[in-house]
C-alpha atoms as a PDB file:
ATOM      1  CA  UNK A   1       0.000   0.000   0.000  1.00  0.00           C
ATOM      2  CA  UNK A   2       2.415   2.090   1.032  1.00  0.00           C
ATOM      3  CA  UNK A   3       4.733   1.715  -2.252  1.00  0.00           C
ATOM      4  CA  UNK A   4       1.845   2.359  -3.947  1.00  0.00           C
ATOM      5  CA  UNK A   5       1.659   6.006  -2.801  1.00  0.00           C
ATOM      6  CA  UNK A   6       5.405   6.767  -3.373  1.00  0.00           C
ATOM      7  CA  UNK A   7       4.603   5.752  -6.516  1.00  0.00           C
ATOM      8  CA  UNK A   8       1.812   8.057  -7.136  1.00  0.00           C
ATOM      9  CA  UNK A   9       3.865  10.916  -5.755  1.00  0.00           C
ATOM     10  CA  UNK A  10       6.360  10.059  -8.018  1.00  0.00           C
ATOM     11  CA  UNK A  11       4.807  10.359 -10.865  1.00  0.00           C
ATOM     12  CA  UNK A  12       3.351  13.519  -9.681  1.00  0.00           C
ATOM     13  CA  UNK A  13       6.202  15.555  -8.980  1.00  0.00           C
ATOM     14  CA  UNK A  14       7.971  14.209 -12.489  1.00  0.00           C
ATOM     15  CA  UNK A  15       4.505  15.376 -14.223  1.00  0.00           C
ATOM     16  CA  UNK A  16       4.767  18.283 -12.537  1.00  0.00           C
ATOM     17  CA  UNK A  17       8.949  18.855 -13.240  1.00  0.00           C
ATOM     18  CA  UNK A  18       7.304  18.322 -17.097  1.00  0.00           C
ATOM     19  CA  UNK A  19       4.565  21.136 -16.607  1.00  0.00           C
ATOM     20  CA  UNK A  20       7.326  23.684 -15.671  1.00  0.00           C
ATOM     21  CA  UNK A  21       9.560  22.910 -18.271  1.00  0.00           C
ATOM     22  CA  UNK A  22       7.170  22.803 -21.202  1.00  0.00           C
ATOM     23  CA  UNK A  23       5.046  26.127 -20.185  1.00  0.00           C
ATOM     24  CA  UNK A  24       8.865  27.709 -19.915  1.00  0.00           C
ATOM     25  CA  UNK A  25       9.508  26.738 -23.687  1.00  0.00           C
ATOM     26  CA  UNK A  26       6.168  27.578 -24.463  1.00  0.00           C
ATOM     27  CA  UNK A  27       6.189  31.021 -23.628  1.00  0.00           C
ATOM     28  CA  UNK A  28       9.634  31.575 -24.745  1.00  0.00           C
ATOM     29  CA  UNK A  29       8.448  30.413 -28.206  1.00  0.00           C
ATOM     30  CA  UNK A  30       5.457  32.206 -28.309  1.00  0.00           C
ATOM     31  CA  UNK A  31       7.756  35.313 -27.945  1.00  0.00           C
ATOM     32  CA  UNK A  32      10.341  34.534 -30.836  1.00  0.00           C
ATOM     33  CA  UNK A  33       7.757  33.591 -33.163  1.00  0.00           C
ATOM     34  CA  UNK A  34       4.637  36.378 -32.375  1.00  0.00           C
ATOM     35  CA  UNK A  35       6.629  38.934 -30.747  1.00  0.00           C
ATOM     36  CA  UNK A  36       8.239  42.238 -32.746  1.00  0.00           C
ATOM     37  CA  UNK A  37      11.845  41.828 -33.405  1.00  0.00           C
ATOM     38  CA  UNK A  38      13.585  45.027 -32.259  1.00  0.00           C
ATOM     39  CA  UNK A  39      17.431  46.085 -31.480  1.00  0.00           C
ATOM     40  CA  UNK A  40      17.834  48.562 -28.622  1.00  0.00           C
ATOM     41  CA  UNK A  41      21.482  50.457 -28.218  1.00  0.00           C
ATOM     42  CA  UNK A  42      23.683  48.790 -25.415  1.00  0.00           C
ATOM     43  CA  UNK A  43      27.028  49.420 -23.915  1.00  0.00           C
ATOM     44  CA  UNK A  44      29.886  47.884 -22.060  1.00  0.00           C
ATOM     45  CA  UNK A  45      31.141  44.634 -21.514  1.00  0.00           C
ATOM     46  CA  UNK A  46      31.876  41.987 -19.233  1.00  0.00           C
ATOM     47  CA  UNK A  47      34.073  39.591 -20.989  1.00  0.00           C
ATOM     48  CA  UNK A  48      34.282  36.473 -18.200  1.00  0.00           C
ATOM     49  CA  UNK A  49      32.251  34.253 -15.928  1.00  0.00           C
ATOM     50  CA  UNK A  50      34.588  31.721 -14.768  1.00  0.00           C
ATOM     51  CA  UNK A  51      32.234  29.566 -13.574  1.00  0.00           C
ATOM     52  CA  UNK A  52      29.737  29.875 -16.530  1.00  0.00           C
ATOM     53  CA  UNK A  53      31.774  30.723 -19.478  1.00  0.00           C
ATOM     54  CA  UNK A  54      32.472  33.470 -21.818  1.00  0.00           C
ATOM     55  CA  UNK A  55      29.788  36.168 -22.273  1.00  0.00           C
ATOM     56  CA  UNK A  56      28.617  39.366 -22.800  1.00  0.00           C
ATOM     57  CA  UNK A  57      27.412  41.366 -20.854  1.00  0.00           C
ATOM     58  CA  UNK A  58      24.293  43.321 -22.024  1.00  0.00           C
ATOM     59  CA  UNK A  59      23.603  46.968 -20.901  1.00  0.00           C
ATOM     60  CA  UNK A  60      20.978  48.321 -22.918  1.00  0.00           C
ATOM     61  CA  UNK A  61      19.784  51.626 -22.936  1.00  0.00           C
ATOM     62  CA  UNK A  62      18.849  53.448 -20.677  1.00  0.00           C
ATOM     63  CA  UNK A  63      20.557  51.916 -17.546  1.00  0.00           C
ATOM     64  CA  UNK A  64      19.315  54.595 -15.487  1.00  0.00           C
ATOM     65  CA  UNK A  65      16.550  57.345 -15.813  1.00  0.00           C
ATOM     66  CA  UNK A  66      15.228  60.442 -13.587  1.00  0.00           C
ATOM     67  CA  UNK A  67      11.682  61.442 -12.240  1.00  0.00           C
ATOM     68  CA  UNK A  68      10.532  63.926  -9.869  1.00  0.00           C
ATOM     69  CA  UNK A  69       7.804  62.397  -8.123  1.00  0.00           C
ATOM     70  CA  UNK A  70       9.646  60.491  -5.279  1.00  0.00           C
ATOM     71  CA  UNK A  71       6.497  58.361  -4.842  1.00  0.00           C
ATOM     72  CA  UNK A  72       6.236  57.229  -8.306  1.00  0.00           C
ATOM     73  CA  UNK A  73       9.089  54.971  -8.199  1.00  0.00           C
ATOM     74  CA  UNK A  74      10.314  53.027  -5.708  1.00  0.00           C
ATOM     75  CA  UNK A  75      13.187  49.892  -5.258  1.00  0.00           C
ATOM     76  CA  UNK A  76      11.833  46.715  -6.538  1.00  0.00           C
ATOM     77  CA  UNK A  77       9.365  47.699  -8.418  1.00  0.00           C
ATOM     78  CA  UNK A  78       8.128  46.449 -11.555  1.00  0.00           C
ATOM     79  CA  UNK A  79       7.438  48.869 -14.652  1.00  0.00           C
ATOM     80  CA  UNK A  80       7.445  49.235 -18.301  1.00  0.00           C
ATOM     81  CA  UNK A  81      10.045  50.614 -20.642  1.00  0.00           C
ATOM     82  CA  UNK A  82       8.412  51.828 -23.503  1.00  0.00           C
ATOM     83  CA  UNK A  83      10.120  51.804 -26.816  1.00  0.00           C
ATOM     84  CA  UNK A  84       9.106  54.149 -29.905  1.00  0.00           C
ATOM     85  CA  UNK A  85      10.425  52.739 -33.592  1.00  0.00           C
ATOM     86  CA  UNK A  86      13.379  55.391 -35.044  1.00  0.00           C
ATOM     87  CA  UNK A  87      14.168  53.328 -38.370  1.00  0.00           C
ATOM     88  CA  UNK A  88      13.798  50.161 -39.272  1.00  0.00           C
ATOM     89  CA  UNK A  89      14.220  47.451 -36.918  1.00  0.00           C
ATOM     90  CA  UNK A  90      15.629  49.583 -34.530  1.00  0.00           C
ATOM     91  CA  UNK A  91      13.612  51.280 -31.246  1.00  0.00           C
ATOM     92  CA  UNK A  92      14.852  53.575 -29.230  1.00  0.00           C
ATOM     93  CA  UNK A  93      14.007  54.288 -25.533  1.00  0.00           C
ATOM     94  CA  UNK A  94      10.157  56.459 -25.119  1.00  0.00           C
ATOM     95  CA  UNK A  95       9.449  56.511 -21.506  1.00  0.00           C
ATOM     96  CA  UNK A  96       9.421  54.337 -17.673  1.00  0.00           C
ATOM     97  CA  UNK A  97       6.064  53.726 -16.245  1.00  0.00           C
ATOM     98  CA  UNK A  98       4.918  51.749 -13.587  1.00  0.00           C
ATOM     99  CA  UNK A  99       3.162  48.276 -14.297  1.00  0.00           C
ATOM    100  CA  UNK A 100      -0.092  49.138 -13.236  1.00  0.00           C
ATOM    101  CA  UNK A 101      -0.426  51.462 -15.773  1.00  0.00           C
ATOM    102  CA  UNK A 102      -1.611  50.919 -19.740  1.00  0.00           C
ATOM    103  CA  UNK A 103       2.034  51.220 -21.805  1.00  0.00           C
ATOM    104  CA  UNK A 104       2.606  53.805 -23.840  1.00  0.00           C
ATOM    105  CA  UNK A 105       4.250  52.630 -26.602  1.00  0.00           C
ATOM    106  CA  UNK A 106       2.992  49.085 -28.461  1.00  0.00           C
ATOM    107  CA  UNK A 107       6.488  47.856 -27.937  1.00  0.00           C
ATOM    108  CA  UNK A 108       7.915  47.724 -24.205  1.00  0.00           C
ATOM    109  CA  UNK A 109      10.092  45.714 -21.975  1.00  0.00           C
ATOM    110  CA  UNK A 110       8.835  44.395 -18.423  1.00  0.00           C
ATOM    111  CA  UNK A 111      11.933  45.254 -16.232  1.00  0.00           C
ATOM    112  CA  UNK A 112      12.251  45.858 -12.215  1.00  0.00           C
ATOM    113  CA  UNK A 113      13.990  49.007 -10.882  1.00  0.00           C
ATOM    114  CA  UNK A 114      17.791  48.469  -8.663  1.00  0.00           C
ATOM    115  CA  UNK A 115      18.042  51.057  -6.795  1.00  0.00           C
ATOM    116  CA  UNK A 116      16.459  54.481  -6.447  1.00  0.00           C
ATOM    117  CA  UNK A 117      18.225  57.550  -5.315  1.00  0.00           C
ATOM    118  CA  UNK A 118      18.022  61.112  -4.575  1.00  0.00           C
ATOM    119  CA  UNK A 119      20.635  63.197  -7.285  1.00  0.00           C
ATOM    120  CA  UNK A 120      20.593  66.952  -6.537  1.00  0.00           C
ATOM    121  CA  UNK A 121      18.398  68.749  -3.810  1.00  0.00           C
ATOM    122  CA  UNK A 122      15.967  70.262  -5.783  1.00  0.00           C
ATOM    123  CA  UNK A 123      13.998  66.592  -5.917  1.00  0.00           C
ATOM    124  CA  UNK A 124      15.484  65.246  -8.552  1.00  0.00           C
ATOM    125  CA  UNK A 125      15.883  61.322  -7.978  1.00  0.00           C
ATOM    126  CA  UNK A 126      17.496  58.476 -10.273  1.00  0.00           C
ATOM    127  CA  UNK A 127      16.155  54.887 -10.606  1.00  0.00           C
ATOM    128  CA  UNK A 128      18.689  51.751 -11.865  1.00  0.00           C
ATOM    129  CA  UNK A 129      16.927  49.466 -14.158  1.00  0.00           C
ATOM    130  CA  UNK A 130      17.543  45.593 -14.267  1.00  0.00           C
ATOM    131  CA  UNK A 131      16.625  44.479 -17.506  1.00  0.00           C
ATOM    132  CA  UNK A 132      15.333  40.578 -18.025  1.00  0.00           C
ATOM    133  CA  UNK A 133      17.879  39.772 -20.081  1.00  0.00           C
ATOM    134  CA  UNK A 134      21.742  40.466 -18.671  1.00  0.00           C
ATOM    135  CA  UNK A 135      23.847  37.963 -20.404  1.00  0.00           C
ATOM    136  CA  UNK A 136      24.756  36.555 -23.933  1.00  0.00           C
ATOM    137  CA  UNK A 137      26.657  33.559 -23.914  1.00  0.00           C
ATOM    138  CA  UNK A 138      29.177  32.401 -26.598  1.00  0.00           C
ATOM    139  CA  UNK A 139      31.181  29.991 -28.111  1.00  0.00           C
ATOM    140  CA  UNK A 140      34.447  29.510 -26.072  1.00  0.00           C
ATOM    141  CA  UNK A 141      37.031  29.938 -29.642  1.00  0.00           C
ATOM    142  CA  UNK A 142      34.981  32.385 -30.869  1.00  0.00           C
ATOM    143  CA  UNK A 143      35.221  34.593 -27.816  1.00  0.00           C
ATOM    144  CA  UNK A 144      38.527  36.435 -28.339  1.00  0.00           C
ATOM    145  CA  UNK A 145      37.817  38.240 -31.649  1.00  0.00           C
ATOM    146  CA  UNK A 146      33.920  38.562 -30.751  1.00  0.00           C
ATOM    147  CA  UNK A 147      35.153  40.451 -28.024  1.00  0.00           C
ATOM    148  CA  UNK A 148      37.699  42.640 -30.130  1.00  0.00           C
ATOM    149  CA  UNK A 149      34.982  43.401 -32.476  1.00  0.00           C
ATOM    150  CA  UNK A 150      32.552  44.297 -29.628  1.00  0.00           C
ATOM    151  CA  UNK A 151      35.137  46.465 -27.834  1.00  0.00           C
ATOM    152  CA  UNK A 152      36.471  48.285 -31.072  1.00  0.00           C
ATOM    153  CA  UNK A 153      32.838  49.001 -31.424  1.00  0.00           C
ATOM    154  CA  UNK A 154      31.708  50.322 -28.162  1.00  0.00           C
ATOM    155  CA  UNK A 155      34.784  52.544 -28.262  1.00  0.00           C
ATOM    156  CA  UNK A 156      34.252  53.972 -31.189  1.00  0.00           C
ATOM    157  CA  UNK A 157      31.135  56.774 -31.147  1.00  0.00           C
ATOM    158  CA  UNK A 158      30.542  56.382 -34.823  1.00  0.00           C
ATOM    159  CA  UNK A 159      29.626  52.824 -34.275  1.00  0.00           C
ATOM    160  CA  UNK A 160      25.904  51.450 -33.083  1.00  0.00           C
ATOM    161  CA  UNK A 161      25.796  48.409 -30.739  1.00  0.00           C
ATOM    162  CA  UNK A 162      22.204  47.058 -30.303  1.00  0.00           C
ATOM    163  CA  UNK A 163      20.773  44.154 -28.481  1.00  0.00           C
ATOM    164  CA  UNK A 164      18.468  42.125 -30.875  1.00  0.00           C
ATOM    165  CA  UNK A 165      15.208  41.126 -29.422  1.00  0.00           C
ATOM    166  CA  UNK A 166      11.746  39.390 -29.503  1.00  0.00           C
ATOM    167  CA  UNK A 167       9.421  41.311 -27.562  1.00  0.00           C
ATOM    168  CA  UNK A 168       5.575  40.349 -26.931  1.00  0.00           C
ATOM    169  CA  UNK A 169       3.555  41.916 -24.133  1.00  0.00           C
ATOM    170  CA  UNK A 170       6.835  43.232 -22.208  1.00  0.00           C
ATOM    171  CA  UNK A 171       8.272  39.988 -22.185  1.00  0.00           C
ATOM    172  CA  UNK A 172      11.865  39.678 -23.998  1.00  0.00           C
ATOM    173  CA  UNK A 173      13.874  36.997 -25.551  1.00  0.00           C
ATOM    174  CA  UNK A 174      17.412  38.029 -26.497  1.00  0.00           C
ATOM    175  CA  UNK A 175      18.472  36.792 -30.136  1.00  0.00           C
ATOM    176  CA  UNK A 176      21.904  38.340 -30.167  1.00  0.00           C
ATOM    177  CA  UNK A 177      24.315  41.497 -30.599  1.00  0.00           C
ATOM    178  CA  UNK A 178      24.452  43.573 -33.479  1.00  0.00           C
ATOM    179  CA  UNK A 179      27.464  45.872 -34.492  1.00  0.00           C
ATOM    180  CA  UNK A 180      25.576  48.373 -36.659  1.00  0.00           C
ATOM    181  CA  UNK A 181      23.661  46.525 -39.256  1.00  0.00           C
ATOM    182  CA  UNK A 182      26.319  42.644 -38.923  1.00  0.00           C
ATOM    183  CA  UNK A 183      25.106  40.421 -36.437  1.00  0.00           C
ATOM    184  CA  UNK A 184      28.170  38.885 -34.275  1.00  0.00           C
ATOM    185  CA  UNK A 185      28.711  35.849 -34.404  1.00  0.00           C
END
């Protein structure tokens, strides 16, 4: 009897393991194949994780923005980063609104605020965004001259470097870097 039940919960908790999995991939399929493609400028880079590899790390912009209203915003909290289309495929950044409002924009980016802090003392405050996406992973051999190319870029101002991105209903899934209109790979 009592086999029978370990059994039982067994299967439940593998079903279950299953469930998780499978709505995970669903939803990040959904976004990659009904979501807007869009590349958003990003800067600097991170160029080692010794425990998970070689990556990049992805800044977008903005990293920070300021507001007025010290009650608006506050550490933690979740809110929308509205992008507006400049030219072709490329967005750049509209607006920050909390997530209990309508977004502006059709395209925008679920994201949580860092930190939130006071910047001159005429009630002016900053807020730290931490985007869903952080990290782009890459091949190991490839790394060294992906990361030349990505530095030479970053450095030089005449240069765009965008994240590539699926984006449906503020959720993102990261597709890769671009270095003006040449994806890297």
């Amino acid at each position: 009897m009592k086999s029978g039940w370990k059994w039982i919960l067994f299967t439940g908790v593998v079903l279950f393991q299953w469930y998780m999995l499978g709505s995970w991939i669903y939803r990040e399929e959904r976004t990659i194949s009904s979501g807007v493609f869009i590349k958003i400028p990003c800067q600097q880079v991170d160029p080692k994780d010794p425990f998970r590899g070689t990556y990049f790390n992805i800044n977008p912009i903005p990293a920070q923005f300021e507001y007025t209203d010290s009650l608006r915003f506050t550490r933690g909290q979740t809110v929308w980063i509205n992008y507006e289309k400049d030219s072709g495929d490329v967005y750049t950044f509209y607006s920050v609104q909390p997530d209990s409002e309508t977004p502006e924009m059709p395209v925008y980016i679920q994201s949580q605020i860092k930190f939130t802090f006071p910047v001159y003392p005429d009630s002016v405050y900053s807020a730290t965004l931490e985007y869903p996406f952080s990290n782009l992973y890459v091949n190991e051999k490839a790394a060294p001259d992906l990361l030349e190319q990505y530095n030479k870029a970053l450095s030089d101002t005449t240069i765009k470097v965008y994240a590539g991105l699926h984006v449906l209903n503020g959720k993102a899934s990261l597709e890769g870097l671009w270095i003006g209109n040449r994806r890297l790979e």
